[in-house]
PDB file of N, CA and C in Angstrom:
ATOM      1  N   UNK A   1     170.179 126.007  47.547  1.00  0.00           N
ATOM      2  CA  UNK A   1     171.462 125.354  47.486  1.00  0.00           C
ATOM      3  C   UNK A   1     172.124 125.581  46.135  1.00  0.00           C
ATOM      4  N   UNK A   2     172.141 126.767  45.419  1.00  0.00           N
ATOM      5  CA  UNK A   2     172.559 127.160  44.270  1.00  0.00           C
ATOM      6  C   UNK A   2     174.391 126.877  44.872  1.00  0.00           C
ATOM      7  N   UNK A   3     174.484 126.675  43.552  1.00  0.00           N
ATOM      8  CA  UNK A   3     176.208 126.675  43.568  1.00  0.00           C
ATOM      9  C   UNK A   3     177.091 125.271  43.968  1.00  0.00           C
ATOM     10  N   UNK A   4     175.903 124.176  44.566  1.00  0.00           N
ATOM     11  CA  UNK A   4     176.441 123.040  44.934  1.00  0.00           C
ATOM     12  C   UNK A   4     176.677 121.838  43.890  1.00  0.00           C
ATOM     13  N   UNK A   5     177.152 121.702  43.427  1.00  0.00           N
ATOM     14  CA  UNK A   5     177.618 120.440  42.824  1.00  0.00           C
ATOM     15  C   UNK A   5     176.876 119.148  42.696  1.00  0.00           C
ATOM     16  N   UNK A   6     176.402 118.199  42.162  1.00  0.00           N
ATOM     17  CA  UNK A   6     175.641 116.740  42.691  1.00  0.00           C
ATOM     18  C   UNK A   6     176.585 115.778  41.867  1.00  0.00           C
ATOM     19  N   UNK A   7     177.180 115.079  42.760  1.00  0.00           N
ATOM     20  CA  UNK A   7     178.037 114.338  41.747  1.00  0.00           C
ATOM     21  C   UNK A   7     177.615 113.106  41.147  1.00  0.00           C
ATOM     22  N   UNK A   8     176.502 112.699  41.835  1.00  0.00           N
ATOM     23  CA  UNK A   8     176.108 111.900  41.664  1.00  0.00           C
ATOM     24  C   UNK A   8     174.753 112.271  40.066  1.00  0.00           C
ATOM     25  N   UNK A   9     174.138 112.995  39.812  1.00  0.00           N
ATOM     26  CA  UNK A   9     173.494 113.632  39.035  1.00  0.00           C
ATOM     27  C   UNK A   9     172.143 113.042  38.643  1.00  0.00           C
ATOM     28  N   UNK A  10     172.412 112.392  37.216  1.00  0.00           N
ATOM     29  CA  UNK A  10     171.588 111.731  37.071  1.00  0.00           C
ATOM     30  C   UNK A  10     171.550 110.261  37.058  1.00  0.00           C
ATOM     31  N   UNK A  11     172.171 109.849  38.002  1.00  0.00           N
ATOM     32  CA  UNK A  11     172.216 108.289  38.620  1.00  0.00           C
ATOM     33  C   UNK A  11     171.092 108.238  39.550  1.00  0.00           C
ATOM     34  N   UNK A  12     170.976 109.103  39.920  1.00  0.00           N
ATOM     35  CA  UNK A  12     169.736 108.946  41.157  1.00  0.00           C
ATOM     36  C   UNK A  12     168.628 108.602  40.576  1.00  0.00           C
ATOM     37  N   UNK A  13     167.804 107.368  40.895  1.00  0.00           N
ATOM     38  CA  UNK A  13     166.463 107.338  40.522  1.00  0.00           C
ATOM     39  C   UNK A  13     165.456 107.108  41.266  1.00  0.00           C
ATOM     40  N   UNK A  14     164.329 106.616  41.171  1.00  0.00           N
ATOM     41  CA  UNK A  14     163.516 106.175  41.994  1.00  0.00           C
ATOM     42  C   UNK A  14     162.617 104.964  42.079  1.00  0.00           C
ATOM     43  N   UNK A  15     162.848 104.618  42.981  1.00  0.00           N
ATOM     44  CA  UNK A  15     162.815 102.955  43.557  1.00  0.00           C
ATOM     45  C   UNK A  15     161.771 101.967  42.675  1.00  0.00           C
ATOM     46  N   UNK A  16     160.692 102.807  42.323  1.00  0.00           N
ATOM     47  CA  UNK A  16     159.377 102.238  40.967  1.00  0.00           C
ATOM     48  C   UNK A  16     159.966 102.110  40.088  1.00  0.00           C
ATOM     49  N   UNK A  17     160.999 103.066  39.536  1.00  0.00           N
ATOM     50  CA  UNK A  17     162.073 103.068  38.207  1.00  0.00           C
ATOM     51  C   UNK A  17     162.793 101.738  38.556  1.00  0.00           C
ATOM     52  N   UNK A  18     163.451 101.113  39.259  1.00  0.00           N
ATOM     53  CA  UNK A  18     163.560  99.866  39.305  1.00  0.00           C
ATOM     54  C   UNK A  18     163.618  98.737  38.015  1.00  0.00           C
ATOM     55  N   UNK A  19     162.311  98.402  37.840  1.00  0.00           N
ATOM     56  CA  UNK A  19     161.857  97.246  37.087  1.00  0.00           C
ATOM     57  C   UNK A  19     162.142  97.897  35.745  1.00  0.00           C
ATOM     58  N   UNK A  20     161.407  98.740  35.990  1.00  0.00           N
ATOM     59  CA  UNK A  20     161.704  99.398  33.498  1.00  0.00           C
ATOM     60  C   UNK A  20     163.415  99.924  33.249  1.00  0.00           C
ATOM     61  N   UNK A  21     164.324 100.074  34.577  1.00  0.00           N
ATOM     62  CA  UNK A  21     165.488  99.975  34.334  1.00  0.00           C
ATOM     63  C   UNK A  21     166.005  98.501  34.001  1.00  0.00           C
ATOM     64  N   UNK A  22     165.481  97.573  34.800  1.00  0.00           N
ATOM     65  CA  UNK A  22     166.238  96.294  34.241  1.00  0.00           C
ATOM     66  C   UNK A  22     165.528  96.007  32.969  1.00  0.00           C
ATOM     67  N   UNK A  23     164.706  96.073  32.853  1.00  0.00           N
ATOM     68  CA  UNK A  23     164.261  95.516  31.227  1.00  0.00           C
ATOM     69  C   UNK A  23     164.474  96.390  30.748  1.00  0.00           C
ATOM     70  N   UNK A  24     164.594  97.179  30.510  1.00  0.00           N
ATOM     71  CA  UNK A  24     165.379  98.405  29.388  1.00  0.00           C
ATOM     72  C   UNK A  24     167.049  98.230  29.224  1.00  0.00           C
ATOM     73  N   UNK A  25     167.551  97.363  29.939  1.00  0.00           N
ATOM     74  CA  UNK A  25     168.911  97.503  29.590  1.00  0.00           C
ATOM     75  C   UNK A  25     169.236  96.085  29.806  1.00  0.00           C
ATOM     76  N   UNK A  26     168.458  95.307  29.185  1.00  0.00           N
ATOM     77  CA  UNK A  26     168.688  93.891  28.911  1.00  0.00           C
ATOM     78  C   UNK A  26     169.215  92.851  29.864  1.00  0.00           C
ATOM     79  N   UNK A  27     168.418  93.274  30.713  1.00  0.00           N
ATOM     80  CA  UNK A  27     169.178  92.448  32.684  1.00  0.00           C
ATOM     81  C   UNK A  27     167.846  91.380  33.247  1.00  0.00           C
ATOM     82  N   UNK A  28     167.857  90.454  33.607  1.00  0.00           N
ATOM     83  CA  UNK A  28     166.864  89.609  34.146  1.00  0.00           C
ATOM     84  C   UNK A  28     166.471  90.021  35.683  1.00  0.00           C
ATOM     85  N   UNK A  29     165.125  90.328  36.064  1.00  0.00           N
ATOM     86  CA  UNK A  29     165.587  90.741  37.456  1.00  0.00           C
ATOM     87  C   UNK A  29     165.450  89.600  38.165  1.00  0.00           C
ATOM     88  N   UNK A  30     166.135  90.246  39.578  1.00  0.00           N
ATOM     89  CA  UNK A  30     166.201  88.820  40.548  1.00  0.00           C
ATOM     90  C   UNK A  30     166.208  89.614  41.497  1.00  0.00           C
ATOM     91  N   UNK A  31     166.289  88.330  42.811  1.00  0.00           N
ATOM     92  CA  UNK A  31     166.221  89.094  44.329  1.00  0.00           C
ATOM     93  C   UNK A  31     167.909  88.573  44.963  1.00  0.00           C
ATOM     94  N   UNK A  32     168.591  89.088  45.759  1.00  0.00           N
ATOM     95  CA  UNK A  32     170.094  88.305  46.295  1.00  0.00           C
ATOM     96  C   UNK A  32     169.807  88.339  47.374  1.00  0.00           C
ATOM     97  N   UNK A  33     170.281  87.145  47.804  1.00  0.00           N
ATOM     98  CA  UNK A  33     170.662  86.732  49.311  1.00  0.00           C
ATOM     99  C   UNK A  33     171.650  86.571  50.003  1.00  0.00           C
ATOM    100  N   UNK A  34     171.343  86.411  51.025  1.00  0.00           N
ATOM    101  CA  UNK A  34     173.022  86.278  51.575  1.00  0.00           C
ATOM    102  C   UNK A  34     172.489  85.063  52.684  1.00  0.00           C
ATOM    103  N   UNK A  35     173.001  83.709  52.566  1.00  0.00           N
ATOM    104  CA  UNK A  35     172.925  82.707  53.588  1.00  0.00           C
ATOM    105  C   UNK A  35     174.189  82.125  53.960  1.00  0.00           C
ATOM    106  N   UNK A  36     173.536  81.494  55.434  1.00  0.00           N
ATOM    107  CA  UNK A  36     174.507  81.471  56.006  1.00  0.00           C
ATOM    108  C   UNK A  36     174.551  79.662  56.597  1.00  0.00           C
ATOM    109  N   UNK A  37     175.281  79.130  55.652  1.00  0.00           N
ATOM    110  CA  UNK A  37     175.179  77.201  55.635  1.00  0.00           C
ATOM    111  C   UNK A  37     176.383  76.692  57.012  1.00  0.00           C
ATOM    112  N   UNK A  38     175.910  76.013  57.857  1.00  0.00           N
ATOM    113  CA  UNK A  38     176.309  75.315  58.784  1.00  0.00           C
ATOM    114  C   UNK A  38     177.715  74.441  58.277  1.00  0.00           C
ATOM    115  N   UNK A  39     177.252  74.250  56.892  1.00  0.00           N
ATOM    116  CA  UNK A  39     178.480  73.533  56.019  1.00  0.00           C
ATOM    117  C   UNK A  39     179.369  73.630  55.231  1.00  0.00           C
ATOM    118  N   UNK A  40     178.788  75.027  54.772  1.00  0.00           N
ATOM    119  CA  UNK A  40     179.553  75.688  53.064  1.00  0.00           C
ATOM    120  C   UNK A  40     179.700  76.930  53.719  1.00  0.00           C
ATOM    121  N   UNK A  41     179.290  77.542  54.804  1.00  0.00           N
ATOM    122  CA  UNK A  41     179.675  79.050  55.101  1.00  0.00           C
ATOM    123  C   UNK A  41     179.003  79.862  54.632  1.00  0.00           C
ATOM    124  N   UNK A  42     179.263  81.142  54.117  1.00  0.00           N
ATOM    125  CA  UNK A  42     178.470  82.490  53.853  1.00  0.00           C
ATOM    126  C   UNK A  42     178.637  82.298  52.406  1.00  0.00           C
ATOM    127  N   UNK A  43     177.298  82.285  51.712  1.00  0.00           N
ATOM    128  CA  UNK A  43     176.779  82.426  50.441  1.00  0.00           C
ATOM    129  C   UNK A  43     175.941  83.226  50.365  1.00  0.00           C
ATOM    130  N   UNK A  44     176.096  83.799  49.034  1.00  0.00           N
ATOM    131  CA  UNK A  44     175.319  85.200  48.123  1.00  0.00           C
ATOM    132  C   UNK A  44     175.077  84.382  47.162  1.00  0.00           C
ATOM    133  N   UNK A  45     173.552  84.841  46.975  1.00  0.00           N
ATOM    134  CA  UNK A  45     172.900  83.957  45.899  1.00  0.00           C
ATOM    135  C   UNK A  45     171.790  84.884  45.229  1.00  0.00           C
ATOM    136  N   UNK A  46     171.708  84.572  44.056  1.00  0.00           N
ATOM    137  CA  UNK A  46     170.906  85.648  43.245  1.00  0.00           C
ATOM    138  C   UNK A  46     169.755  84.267  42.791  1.00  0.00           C
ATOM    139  N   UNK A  47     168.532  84.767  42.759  1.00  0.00           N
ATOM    140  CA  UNK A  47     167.591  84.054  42.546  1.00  0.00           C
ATOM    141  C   UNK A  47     166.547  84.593  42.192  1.00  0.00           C
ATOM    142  N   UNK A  48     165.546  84.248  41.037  1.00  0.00           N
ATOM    143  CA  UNK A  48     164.308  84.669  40.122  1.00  0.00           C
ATOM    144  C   UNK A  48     163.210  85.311  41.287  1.00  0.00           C
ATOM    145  N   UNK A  49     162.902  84.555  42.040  1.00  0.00           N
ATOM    146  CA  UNK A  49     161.941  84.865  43.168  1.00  0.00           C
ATOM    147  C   UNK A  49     162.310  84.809  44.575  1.00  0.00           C
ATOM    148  N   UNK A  50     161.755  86.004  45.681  1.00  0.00           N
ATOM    149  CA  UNK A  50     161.918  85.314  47.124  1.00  0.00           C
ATOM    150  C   UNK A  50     161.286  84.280  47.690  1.00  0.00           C
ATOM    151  N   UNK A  51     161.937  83.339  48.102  1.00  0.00           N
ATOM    152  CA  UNK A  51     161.730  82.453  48.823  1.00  0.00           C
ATOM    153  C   UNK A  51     160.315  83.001  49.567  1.00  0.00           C
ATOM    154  N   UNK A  52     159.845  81.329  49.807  1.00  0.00           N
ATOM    155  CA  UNK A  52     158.287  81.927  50.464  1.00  0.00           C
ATOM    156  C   UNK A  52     157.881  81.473  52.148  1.00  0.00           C
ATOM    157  N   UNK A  53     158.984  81.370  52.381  1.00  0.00           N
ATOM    158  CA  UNK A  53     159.444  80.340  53.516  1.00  0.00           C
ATOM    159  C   UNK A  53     160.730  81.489  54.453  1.00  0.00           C
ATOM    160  N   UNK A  54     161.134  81.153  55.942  1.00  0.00           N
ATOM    161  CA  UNK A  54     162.136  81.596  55.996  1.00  0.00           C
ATOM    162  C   UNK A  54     163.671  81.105  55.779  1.00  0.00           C
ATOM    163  N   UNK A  55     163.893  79.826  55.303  1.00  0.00           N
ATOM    164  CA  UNK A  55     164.698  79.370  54.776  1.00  0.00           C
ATOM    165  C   UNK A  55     164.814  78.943  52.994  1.00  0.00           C
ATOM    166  N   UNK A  56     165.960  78.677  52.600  1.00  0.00           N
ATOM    167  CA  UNK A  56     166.396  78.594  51.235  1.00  0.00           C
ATOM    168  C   UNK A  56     167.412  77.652  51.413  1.00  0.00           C
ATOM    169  N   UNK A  57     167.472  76.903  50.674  1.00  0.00           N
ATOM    170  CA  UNK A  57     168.146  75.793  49.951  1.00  0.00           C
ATOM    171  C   UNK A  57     169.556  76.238  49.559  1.00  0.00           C
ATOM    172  N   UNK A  58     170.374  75.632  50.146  1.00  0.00           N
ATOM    173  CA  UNK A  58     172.388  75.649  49.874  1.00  0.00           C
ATOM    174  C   UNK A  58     172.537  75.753  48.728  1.00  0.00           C
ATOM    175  N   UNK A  59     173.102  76.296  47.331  1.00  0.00           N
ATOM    176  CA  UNK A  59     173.198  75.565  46.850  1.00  0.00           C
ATOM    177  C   UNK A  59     174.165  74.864  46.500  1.00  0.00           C
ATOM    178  N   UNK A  60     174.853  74.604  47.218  1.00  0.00           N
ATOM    179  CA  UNK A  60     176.110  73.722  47.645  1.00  0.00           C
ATOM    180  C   UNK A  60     175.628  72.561  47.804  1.00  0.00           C
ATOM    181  N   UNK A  61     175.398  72.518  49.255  1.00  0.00           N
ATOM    182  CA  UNK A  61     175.011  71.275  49.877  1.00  0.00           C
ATOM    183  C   UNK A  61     173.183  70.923  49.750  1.00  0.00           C
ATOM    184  N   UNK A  62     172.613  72.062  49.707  1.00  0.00           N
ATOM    185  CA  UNK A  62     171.296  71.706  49.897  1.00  0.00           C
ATOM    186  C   UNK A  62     170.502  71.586  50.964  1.00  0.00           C
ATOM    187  N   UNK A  63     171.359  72.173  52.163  1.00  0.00           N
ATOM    188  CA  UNK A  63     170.574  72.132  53.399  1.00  0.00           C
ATOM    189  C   UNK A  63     169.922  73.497  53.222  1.00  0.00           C
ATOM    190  N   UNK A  64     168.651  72.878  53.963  1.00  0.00           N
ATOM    191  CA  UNK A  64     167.676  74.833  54.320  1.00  0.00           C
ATOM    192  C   UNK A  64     168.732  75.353  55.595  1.00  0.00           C
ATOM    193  N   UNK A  65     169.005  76.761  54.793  1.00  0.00           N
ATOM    194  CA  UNK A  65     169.500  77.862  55.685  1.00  0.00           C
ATOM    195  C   UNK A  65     168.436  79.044  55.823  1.00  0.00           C
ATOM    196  N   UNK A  66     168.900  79.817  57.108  1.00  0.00           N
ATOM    197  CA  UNK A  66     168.132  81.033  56.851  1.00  0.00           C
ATOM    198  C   UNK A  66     168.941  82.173  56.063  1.00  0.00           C
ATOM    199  N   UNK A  67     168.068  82.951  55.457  1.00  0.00           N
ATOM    200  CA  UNK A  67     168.683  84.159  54.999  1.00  0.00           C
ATOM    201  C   UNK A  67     168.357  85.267  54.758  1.00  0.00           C
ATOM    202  N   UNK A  68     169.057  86.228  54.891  1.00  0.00           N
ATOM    203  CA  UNK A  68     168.815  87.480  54.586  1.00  0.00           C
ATOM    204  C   UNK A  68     168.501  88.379  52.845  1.00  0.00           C
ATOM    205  N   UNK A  69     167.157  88.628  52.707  1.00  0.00           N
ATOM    206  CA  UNK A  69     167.176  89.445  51.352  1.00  0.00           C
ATOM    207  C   UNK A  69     168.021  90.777  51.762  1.00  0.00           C
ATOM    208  N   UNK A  70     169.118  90.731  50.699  1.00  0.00           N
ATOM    209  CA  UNK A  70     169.780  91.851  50.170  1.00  0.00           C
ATOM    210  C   UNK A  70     169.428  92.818  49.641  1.00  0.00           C
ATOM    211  N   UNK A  71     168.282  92.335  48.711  1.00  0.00           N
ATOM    212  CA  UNK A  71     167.735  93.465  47.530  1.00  0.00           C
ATOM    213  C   UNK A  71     167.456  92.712  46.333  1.00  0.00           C
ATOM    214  N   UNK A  72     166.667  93.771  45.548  1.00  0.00           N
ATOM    215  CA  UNK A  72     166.388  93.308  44.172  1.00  0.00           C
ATOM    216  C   UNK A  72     167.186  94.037  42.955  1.00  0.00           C
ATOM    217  N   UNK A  73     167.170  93.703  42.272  1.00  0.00           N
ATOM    218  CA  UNK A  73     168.266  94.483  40.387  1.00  0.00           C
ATOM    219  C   UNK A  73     167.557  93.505  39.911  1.00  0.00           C
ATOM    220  N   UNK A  74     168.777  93.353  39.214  1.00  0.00           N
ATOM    221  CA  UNK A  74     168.992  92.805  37.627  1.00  0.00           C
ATOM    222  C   UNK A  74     170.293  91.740  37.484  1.00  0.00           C
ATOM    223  N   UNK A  75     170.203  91.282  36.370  1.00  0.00           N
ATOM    224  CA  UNK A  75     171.465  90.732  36.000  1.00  0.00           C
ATOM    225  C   UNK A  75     171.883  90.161  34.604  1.00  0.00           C
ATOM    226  N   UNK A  76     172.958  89.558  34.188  1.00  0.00           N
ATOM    227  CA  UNK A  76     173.058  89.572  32.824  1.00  0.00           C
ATOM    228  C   UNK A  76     173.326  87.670  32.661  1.00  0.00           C
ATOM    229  N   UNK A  77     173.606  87.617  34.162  1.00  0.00           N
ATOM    230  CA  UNK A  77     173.787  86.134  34.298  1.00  0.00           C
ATOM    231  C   UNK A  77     172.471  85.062  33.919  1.00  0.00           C
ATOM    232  N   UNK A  78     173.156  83.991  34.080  1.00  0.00           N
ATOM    233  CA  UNK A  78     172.037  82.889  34.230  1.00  0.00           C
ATOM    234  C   UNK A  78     171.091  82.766  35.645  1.00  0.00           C
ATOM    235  N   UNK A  79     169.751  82.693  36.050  1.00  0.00           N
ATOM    236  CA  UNK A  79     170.003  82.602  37.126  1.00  0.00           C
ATOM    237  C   UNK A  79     169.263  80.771  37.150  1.00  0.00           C
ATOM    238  N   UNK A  80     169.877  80.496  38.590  1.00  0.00           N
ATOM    239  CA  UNK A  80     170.312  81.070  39.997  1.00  0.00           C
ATOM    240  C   UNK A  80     171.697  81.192  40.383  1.00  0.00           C
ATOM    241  N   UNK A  81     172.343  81.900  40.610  1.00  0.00           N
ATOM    242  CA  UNK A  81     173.701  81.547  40.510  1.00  0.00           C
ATOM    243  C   UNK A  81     174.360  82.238  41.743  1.00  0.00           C
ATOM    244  N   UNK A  82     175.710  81.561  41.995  1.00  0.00           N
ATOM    245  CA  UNK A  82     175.662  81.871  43.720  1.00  0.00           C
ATOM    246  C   UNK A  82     177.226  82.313  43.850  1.00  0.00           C
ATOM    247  N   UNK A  83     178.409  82.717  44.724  1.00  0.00           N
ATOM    248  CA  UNK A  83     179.308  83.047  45.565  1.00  0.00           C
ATOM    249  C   UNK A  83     179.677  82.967  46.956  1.00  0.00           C
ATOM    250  N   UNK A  84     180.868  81.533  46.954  1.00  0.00           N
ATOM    251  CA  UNK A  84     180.751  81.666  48.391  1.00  0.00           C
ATOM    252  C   UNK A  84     182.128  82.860  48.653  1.00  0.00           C
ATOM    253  N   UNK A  85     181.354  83.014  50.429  1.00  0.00           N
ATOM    254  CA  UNK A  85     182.521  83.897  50.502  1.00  0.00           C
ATOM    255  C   UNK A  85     183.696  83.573  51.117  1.00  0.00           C
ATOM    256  N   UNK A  86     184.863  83.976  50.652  1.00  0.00           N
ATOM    257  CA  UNK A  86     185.932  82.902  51.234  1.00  0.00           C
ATOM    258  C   UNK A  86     186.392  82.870  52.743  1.00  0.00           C
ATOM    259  N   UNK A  87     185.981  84.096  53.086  1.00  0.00           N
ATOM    260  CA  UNK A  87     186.535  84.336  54.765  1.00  0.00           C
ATOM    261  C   UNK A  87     185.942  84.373  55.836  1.00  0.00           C
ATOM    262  N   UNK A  88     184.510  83.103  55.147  1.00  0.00           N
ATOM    263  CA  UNK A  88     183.380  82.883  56.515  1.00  0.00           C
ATOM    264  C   UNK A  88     184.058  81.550  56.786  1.00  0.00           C
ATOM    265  N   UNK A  89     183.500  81.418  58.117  1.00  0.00           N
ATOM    266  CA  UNK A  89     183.598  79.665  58.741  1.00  0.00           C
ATOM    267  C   UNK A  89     182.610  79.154  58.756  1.00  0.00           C
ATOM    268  N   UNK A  90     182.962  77.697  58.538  1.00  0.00           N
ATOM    269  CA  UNK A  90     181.536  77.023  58.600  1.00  0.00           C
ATOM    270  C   UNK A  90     181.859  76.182  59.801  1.00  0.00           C
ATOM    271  N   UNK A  91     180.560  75.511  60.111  1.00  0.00           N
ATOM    272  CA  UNK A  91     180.863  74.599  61.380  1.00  0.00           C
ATOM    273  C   UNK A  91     181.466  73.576  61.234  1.00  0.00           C
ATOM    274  N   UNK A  92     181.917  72.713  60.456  1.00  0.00           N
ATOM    275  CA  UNK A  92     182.991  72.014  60.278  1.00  0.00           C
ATOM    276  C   UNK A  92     184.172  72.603  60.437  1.00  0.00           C
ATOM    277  N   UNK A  93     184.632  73.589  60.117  1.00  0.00           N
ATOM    278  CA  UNK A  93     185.840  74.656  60.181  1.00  0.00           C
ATOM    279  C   UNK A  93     186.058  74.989  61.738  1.00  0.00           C
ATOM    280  N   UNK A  94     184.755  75.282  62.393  1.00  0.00           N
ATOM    281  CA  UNK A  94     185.252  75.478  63.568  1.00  0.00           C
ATOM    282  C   UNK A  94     185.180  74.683  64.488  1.00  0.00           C
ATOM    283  N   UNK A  95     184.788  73.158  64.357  1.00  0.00           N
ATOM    284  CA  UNK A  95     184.853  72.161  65.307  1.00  0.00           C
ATOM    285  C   UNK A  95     186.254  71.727  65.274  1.00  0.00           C
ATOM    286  N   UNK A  96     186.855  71.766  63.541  1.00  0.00           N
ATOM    287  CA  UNK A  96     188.226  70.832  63.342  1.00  0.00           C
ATOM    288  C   UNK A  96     188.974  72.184  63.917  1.00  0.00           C
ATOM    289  N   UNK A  97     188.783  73.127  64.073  1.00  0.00           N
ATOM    290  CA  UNK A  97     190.007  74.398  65.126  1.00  0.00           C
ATOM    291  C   UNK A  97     189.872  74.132  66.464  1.00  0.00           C
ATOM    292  N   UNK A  98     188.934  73.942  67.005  1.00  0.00           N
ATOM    293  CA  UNK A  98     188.744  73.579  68.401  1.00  0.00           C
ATOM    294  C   UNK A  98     189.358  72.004  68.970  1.00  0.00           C
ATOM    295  N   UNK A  99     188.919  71.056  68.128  1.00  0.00           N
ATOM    296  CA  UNK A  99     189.691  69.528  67.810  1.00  0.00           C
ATOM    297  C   UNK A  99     191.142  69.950  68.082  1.00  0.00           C
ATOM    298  N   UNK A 100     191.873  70.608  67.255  1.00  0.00           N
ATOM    299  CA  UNK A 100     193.312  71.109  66.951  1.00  0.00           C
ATOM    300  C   UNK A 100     193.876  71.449  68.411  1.00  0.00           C
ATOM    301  N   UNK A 101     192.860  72.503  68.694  1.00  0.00           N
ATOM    302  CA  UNK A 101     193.326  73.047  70.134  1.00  0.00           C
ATOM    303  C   UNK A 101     193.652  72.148  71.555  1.00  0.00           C
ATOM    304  N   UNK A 102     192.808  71.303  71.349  1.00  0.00           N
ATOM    305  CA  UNK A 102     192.352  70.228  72.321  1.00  0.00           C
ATOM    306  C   UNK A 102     193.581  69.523  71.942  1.00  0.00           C
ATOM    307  N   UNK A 103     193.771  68.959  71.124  1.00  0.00           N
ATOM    308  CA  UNK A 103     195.152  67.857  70.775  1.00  0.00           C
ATOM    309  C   UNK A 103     196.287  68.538  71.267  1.00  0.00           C
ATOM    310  N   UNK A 104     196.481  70.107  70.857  1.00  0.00           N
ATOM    311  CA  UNK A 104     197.692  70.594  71.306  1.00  0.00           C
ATOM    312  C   UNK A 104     197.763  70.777  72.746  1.00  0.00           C
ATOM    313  N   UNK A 105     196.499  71.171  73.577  1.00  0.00           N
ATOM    314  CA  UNK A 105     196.855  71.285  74.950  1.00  0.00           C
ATOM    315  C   UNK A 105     196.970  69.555  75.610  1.00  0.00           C
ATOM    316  N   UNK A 106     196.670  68.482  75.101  1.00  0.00           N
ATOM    317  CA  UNK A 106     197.048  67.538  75.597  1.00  0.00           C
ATOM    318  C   UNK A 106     198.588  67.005  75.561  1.00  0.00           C
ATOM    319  N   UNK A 107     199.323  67.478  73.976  1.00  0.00           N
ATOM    320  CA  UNK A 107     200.739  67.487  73.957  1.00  0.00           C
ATOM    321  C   UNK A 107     201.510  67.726  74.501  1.00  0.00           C
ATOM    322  N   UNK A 108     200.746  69.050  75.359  1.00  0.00           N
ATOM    323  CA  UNK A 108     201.856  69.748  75.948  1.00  0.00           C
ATOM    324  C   UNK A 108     202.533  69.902  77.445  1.00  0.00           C
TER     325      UNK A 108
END
């Protein structure tokens, strides 16, 4: 494959390289999640260790959700520290839309 280009170059590493990349460039590692709260909606959460259980703790509300590991890095943050996302529903969100619906077809 002479003559091809890699644009990517030397970004590519390998997956053991991992860990001596985050401590070499001054990052705490962690694992992220992505849960999904009955109350607070879709949260990404970065945390020191995986959970040992299949649920994790809101940290909103504090209810056990289940969730999905994302992956492991690094970070420069504090951890545990979290993001909700703004354009999930939670089940409160979609009982009071359905409520709504119901009132309007009785209005009408």
């Amino acid at each position: 494959m002479a003559g091809i280009a890699v644009g990517l170059g030397s970004n590519i590493m390998a997956t053991s390289a991992l860990p001596l990349e985050i401590l070499r460039n001054g990052l705490t590692p962690c694992y992220f999640l992505s849960l999904h709260c009955r109350e607070c909606g879709d949260i990404r959460t970065a945390i020191p260790e995986v959970p040992s259980d299949r649920f994790h703790s809101c940290p909103r509300c504090h209810q056990a959700c289940e969730y999905t590991l994302l992956g492991e890095g690094g970070t420069q943050r504090e951890l545990p520290f979290w993001n909700r996302i703004q354009d999930s529903f939670t089940m409160a969100n979609m009982i009071e839309m359905h409520w709504r619906v119901q009132v309007a077809r009785r209005q009408a």
